[in-house]
Protein backbone atom coordinates (compact mmCIF):
# COMPACT_ATOMS: atom_id res chain seq x y z
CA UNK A 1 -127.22 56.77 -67.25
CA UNK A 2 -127.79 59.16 -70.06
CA UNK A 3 -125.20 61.68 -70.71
CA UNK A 4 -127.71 64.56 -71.37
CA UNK A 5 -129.53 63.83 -67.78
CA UNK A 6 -126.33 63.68 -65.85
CA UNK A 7 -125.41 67.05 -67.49
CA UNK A 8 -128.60 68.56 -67.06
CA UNK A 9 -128.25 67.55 -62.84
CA UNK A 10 -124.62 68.95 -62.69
CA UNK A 11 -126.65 72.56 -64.44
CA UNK A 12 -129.37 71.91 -61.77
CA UNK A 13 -126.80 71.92 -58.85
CA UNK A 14 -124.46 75.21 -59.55
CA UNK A 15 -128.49 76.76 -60.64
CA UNK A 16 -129.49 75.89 -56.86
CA UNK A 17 -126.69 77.42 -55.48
CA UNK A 18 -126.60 80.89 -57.63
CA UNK A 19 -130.49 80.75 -57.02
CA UNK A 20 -129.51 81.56 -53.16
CA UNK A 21 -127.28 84.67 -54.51
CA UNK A 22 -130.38 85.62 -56.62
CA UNK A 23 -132.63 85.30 -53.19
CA UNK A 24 -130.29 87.97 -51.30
CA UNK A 25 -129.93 90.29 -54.37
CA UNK A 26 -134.22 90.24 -55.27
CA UNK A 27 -134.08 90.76 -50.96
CA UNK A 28 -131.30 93.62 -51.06
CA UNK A 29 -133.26 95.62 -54.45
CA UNK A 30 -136.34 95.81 -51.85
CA UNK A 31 -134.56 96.70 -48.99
CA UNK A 32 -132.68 99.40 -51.04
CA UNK A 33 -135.58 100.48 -53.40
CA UNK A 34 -137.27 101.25 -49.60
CA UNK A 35 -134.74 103.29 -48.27
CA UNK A 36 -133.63 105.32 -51.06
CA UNK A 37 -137.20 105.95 -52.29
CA UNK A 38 -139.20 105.68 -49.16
CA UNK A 39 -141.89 103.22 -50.94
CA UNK A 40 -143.46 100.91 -48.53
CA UNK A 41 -146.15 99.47 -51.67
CA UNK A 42 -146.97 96.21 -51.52
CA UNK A 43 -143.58 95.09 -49.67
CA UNK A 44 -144.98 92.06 -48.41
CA UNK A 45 -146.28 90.86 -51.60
CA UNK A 46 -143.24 90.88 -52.55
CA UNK A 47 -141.26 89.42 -49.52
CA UNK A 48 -143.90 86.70 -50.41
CA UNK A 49 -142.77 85.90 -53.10
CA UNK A 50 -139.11 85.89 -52.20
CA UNK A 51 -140.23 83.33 -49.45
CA UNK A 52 -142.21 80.88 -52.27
CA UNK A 53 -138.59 81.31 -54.29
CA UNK A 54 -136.36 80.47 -51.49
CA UNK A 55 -139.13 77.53 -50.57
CA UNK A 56 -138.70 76.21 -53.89
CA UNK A 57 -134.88 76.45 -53.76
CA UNK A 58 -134.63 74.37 -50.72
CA UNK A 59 -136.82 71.81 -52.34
CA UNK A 60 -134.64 71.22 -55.07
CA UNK A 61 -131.59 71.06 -52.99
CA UNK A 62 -132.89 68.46 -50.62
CA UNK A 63 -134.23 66.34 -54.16
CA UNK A 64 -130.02 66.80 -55.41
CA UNK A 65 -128.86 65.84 -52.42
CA UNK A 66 -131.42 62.56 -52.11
CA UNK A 67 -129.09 61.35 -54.93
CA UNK A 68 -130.85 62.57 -58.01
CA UNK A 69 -128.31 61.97 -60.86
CA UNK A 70 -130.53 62.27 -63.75
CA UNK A 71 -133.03 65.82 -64.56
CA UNK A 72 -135.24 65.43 -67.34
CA UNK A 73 -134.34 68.47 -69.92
CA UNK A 74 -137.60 70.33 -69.55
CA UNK A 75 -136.75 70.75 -65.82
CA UNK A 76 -133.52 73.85 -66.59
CA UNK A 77 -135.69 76.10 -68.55
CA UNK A 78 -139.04 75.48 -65.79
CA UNK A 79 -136.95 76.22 -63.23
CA UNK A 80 -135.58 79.64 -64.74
CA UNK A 81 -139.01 80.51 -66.26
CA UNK A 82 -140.35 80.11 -62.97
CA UNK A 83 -137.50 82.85 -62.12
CA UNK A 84 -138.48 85.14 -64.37
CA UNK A 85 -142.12 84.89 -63.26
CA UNK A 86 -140.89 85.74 -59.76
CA UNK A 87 -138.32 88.43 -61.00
CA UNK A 88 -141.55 89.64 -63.02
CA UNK A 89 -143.37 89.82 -59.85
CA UNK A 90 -140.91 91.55 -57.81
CA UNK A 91 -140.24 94.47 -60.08
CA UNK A 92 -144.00 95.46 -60.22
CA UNK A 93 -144.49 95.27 -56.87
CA UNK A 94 -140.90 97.68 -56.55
CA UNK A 95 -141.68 100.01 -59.54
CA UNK A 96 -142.51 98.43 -62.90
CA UNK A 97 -140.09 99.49 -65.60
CA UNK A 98 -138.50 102.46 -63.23
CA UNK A 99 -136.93 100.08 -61.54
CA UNK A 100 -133.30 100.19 -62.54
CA UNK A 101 -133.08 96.28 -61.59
CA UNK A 102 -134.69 95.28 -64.83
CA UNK A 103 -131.18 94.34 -65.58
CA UNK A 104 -131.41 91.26 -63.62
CA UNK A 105 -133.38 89.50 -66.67
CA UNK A 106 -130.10 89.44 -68.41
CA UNK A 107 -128.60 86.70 -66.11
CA UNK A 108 -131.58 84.83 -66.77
CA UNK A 109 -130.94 84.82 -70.33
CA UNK A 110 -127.39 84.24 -70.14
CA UNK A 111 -128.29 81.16 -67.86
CA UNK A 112 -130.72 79.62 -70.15
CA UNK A 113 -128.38 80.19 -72.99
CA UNK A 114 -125.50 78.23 -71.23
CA UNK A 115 -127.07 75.27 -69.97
CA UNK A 116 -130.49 74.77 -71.88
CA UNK A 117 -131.00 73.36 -75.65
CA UNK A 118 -131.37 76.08 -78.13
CA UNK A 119 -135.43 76.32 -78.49
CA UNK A 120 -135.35 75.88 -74.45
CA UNK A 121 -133.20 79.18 -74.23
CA UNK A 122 -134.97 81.25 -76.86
CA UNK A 123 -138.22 80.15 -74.65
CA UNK A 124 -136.88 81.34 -71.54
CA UNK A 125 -135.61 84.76 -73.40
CA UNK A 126 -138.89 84.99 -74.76
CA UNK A 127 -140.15 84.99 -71.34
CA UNK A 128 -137.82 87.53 -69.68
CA UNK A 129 -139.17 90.01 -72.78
CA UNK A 130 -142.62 89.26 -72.15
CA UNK A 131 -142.07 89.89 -68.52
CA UNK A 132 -140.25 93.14 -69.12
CA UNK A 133 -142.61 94.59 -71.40
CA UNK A 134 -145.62 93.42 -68.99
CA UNK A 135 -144.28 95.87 -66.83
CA UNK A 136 -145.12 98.61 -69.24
CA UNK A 137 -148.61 97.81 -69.20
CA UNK A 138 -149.56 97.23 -65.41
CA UNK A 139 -146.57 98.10 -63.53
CA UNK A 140 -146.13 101.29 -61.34
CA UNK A 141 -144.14 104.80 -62.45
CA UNK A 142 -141.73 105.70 -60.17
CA UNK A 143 -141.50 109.53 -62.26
CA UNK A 144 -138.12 110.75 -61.93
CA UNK A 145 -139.62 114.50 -61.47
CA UNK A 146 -136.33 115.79 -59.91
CA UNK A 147 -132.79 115.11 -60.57
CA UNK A 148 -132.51 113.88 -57.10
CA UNK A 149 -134.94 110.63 -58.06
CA UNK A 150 -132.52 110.93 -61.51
CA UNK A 151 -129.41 110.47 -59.58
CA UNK A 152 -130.93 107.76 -57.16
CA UNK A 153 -132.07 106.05 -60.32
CA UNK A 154 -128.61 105.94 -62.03
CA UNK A 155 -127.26 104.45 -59.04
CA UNK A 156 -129.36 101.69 -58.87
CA UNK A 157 -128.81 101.06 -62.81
CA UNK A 158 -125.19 100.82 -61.83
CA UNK A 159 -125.77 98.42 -58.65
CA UNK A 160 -127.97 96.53 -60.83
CA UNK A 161 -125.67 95.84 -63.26
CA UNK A 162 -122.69 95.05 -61.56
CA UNK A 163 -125.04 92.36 -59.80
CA UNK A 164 -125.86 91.08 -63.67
CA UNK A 165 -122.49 91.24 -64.70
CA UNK A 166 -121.11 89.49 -61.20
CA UNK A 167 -123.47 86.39 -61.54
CA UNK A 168 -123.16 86.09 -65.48
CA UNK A 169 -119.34 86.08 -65.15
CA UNK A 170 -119.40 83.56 -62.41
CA UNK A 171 -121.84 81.20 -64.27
CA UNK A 172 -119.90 81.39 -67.82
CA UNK A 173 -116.54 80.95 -66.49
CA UNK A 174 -117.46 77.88 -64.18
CA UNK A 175 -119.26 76.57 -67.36
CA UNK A 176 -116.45 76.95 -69.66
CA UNK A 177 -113.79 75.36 -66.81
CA UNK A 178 -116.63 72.10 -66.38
CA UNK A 179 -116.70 72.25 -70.28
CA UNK A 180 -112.80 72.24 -70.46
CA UNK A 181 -112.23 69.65 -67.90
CA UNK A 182 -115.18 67.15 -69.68
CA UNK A 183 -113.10 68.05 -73.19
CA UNK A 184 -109.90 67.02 -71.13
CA UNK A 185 -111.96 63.92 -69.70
CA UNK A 186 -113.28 62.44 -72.93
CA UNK A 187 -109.94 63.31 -74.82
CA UNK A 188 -108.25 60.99 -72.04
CA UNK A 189 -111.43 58.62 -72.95
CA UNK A 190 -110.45 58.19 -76.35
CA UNK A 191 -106.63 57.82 -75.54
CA UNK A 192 -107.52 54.82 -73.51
CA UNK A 193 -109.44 53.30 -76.21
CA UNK A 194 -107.15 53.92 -78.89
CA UNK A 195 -104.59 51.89 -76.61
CA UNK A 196 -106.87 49.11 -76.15
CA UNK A 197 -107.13 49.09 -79.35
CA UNK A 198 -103.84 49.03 -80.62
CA UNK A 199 -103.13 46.06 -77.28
CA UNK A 200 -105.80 44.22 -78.50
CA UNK A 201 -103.81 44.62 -82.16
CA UNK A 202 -100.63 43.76 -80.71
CA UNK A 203 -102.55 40.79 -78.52
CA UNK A 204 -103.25 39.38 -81.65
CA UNK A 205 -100.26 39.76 -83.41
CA UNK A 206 -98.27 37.91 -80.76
CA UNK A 207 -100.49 35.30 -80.47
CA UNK A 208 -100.51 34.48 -84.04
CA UNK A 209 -97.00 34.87 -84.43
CA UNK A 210 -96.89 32.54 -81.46
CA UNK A 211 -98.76 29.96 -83.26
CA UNK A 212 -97.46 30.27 -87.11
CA UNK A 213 -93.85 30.42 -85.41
CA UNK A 214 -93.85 27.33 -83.21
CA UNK A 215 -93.85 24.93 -85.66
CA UNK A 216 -91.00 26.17 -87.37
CA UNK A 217 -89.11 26.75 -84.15
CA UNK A 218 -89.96 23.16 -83.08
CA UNK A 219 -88.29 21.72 -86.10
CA UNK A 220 -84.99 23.51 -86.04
CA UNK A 221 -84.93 22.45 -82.12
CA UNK A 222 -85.41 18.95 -83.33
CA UNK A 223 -82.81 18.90 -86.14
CA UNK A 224 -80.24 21.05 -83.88
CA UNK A 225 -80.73 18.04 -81.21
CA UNK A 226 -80.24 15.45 -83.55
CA UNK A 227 -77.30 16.96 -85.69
CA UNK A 228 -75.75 17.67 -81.89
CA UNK A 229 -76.00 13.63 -81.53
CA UNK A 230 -74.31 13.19 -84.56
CA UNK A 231 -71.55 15.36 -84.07
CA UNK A 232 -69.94 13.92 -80.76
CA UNK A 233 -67.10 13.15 -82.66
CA UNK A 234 -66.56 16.57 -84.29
CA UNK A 235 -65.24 19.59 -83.57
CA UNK A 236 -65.28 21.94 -80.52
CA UNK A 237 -66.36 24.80 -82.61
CA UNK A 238 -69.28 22.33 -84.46
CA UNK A 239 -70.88 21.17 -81.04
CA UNK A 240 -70.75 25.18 -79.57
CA UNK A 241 -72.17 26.25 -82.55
CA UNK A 242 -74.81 23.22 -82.48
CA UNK A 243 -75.60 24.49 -78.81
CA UNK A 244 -76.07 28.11 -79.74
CA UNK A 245 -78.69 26.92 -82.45
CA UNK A 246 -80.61 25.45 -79.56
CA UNK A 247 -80.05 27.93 -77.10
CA UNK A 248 -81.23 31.12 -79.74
CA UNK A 249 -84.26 28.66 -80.23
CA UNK A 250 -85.23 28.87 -76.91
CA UNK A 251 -84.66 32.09 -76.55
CA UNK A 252 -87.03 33.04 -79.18
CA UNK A 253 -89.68 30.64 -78.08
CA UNK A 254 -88.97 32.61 -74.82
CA UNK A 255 -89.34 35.72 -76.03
CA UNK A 256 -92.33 35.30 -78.30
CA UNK A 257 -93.99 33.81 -75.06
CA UNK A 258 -93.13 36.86 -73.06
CA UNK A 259 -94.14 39.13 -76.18
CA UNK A 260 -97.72 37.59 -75.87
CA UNK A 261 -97.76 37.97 -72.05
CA UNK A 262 -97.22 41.87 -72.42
CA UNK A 263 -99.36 42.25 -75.02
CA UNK A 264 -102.84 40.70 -73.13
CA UNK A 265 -102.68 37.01 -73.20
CA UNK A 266 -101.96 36.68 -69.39
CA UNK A 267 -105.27 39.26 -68.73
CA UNK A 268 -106.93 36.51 -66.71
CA UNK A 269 -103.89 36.37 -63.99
CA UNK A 270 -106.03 37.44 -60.85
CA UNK A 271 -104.57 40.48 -59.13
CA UNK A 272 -103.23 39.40 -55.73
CA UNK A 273 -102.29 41.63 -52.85
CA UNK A 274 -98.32 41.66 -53.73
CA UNK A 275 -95.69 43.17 -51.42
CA UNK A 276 -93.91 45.59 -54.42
CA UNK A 277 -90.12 44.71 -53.16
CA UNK A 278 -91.45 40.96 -54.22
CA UNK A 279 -92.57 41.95 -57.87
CA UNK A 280 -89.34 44.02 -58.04
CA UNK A 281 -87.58 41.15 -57.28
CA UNK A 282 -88.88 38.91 -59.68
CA UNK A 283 -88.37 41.23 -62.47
CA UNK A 284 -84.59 41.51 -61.41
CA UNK A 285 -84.14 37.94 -62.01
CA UNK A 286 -85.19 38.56 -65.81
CA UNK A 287 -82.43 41.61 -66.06
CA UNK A 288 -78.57 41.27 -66.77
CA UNK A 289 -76.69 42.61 -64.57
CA UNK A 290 -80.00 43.02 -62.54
CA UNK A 291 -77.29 42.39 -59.15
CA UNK A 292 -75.70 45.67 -59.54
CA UNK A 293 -79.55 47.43 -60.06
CA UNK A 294 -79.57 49.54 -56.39
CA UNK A 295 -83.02 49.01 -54.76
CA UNK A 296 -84.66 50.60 -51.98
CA UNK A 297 -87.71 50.18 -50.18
CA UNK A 298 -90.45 50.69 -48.34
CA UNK A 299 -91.48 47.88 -46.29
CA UNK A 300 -95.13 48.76 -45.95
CA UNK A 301 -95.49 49.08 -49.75
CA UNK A 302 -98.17 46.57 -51.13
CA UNK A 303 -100.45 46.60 -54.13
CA UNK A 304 -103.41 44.71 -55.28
CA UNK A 305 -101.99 43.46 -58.95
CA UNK A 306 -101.85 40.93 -61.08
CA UNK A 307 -97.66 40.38 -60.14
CA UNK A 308 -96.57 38.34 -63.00
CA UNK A 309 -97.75 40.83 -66.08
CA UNK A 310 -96.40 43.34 -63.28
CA UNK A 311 -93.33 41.97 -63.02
CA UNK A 312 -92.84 41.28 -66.89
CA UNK A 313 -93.92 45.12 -67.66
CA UNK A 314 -91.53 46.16 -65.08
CA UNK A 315 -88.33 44.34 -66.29
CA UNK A 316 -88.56 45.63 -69.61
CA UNK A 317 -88.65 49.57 -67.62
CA UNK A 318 -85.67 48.57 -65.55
CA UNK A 319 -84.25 46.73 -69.04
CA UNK A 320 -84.19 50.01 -70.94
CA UNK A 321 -82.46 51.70 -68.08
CA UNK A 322 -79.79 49.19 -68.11
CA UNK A 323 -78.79 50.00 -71.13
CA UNK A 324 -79.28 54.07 -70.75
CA UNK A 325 -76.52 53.61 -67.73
CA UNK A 326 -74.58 50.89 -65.49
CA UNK A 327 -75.80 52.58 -62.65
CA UNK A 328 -79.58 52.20 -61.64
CA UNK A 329 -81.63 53.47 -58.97
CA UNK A 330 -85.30 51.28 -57.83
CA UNK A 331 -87.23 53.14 -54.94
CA UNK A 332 -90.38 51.82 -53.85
CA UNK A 333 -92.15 53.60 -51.96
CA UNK A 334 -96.01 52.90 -50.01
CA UNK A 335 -97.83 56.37 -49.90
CA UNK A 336 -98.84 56.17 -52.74
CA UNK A 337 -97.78 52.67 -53.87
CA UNK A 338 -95.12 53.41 -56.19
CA UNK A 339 -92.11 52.30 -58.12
CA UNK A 340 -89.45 54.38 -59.60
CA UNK A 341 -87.17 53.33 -62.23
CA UNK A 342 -84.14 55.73 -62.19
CA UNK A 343 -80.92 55.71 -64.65
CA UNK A 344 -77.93 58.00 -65.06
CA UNK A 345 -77.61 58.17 -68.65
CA UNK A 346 -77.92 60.98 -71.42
CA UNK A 347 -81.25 61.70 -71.13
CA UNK A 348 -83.71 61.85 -73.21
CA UNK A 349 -84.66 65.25 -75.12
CA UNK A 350 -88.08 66.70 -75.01
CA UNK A 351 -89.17 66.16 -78.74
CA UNK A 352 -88.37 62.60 -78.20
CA UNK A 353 -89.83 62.21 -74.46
CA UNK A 354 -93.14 63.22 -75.59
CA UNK A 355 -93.14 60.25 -77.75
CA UNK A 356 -92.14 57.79 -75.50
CA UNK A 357 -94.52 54.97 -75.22
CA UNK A 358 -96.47 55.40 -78.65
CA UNK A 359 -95.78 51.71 -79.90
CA UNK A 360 -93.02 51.09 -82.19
CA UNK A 361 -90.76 54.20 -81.28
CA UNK A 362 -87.94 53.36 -79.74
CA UNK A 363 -85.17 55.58 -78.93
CA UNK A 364 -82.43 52.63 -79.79
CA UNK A 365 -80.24 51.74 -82.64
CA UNK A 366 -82.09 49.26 -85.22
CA UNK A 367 -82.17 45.97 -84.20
CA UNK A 368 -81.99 46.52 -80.56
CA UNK A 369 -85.84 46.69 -80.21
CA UNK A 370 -89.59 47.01 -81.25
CA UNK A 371 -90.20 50.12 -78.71
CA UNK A 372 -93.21 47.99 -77.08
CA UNK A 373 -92.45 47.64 -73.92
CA UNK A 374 -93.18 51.31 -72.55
CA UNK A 375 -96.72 51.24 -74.66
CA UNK A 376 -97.36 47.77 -73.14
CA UNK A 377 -96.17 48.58 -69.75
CA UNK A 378 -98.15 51.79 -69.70
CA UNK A 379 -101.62 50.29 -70.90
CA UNK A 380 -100.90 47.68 -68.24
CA UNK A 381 -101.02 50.34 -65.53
CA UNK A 382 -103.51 52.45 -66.56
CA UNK A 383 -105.74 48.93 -66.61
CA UNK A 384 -104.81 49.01 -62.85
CA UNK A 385 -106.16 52.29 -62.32
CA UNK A 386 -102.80 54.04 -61.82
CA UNK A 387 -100.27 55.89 -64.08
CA UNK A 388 -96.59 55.08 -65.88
CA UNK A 389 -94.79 58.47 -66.28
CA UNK A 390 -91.54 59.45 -67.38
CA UNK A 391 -89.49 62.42 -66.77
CA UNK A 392 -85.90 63.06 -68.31
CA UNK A 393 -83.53 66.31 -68.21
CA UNK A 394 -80.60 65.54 -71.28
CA UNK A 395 -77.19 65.00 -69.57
CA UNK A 396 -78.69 63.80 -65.83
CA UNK A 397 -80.73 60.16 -66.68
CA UNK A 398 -84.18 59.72 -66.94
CA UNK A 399 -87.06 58.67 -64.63
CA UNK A 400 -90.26 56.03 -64.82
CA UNK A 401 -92.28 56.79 -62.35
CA UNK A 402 -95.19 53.76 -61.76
CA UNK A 403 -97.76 55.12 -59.56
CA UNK A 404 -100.55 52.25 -58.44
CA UNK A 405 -103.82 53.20 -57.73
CA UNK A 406 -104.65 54.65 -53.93
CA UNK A 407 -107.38 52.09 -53.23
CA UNK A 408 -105.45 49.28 -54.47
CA UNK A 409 -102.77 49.69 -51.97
CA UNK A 410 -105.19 49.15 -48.88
């Protein structure tokens, strides 16, 4: 779908519906213009042509709501052209120039300038000031030729342009709030790819430290396993230390395995409708001390996920809280599917928070981590469709809140 079309069709829609306000004030300047002046002239040309602008009004309504999502350019400045034409019409059948709602060709302007391309507005305002001065050459005289008419005639200058000034305001300030929120959208847009990004990055970093580190790994396994064989006869303190070799091996086979999982490798898990006390669960195993971590939950609390990168994104949030406090806090909860990763430590202060889960910050002392597993566990859920938020106050503990998407929890 092209971006300028589905712009052009949101324009199109909030243009129908001010159209209808433009229908009752056209209908209320007749109705007005006849009882303040008395002028019956060629009323029901005009009340024609309010019908043929309220006809063509419900036509384009009933086009939007077939589903249109895509207006060709051209069709914004036809439509308001064609409103000028009928404003045009109107005012010479009410008065020509004398008629104080001449005023009305401003919102047409400020329209055209809001949501048409540059040469398409300067056409349309070309339009509204050949229709104006049109009216100088074949339109009526209302002659003000006593201050009564004067007065009645300042009146309507003032209705009139509280009318302009009522629908330009309400166009320009829903434009600017659909501009803000697309600004808001497409800076969101680029967030999201600038994470993938940096995953994708980090997906191949692990992977290839993966790789260039096995082999090494491997052989210090191997030569730990055989120097353990030869030292049966030795020391206590030479076999312990043999068996730490091997067991710090492992772990950072283990942990380079894990580091790939979190950063991508284990995309193709299929998600799986997963009870969210079960993925807790199987993150707790990963934790020390995970026995003491308080959990409570909501039986009815399911999500569609993929449970393992879940559950490996998750023990790394209830990880970091571990260490913030001895006391921890897991509610999961089903409307909306949710999990919330509570500690009672120091906090965290706001300069800092703000940076949580940009990769490589970490809020630990060196050597105690990369400050990955936030910016992993974070891309992870917004892949899901849902959200990873956390919320701190210094002195009272800090709070991960990992909302799943609504439809995924059905």
């Amino acid at each position: 779908m092209s971006a300028v079309a589905s712009e052009t069709a949101l324009h199109l829609r909030w243009l129908v519906r001010l159209r209808w306000g433009a229908v009752l004030a056209h209908l209320g300047m007749v109705v007005l213009l006849r009882w303040l002046l008395g002028e019956d002239t060629a009323l029901g040309f005009a009340a024609l042509l309010l019908a043929v602008n309220a006809a063509s009004n419900v036509a384009l309504g009933l086009w939007l709501a077939r589903g249109a999502r895509e207006v060709a350019a051209w069709v914004l400045p036809a439509v308001l052209l064609a409103d000028v034409t009928t404003l045009t019409g109107l005012l010479f059948f009410t008065g020509g120039p004398m008629n104080p709602f001449t005023a009305l060709y401003v919102v047409h302007v400020a329209l055209a300038a809001v949501v048409c391309a540059r040469r398409a507005a300067w056409t349309v305002a070309l339009g509204a000031i050949a229709g104006y001065g049109l009216l100088f050459v074949t339109g009526g005289d209302l002659a003000h030729h006593n201050h009564a008419r004067m007065v009645l005639h300042l009146r309507g200058m003032w209705i009139a342009f509280s009318v302009a000034a009522a629908f330009v305001t309400f166009f320009v300030s829903r434009a600017r709030q659909a501009l803000a929120e697309r600004e808001v959208a497409e800076q969101r847009l680029r967030a999201a790819e600038e994470r993938q990004t940096r995953l994708a990055a980090l997906a191949t970093l692990a992977g290839g430290a993966a790789h260039e580190l096995a082999t090494p790994l491997s052989t210090i396994a191997v030569a730990a396993g055989e120097l353990a064989h030869r030292l049966d006869d030795a020391s206590d303190g030479a076999r312990s230390d043999t068996t730490l070799i091997l067991a710090e091996v492992k772990r950072c086979k283990h942990i380079l395995e894990q580091l790939s999982v979190q950063a991508g490798e284990a995309l193709g898990e299929a998600p799986v409708l997963a009870p969210l006390i079960e993925v807790v669960q199987s993150a707790l195993q990963g934790v020390v001390g995970g026995e003491a971590v308080v959990v409570r939950s909501d039986p009815a609390a399911v999500a569609r996920v993929p449970a393992r990168a879940v559950a490996t994104a998750l023990r790394g949030l209830i990880h970091n809280a571990r260490q913030a406090s001895e006391a921890v806090t897991v509610v999961i909860e089903a409307h909306p599917p949710r999990i919330v990763v509570e500690d009672h430590g120091q906090g965290i202060a706001p300069e800092l928070l703000a940076r949580i889960g940009e990769p490589f910050f970490t809020t630990r002392a060196p050597g105690r981590g990369m400050g990955l597993g936030v910016f992993l566990a974070r891309t992870l859920a917004e892949r899901l469709g849902g959200t990873l938020v956390h919320t701190s106050e210094v002195g009272r503990g800090t709070r991960a809140v990992w909302t799943f998407a609504e439809d995924v929890g059905r």
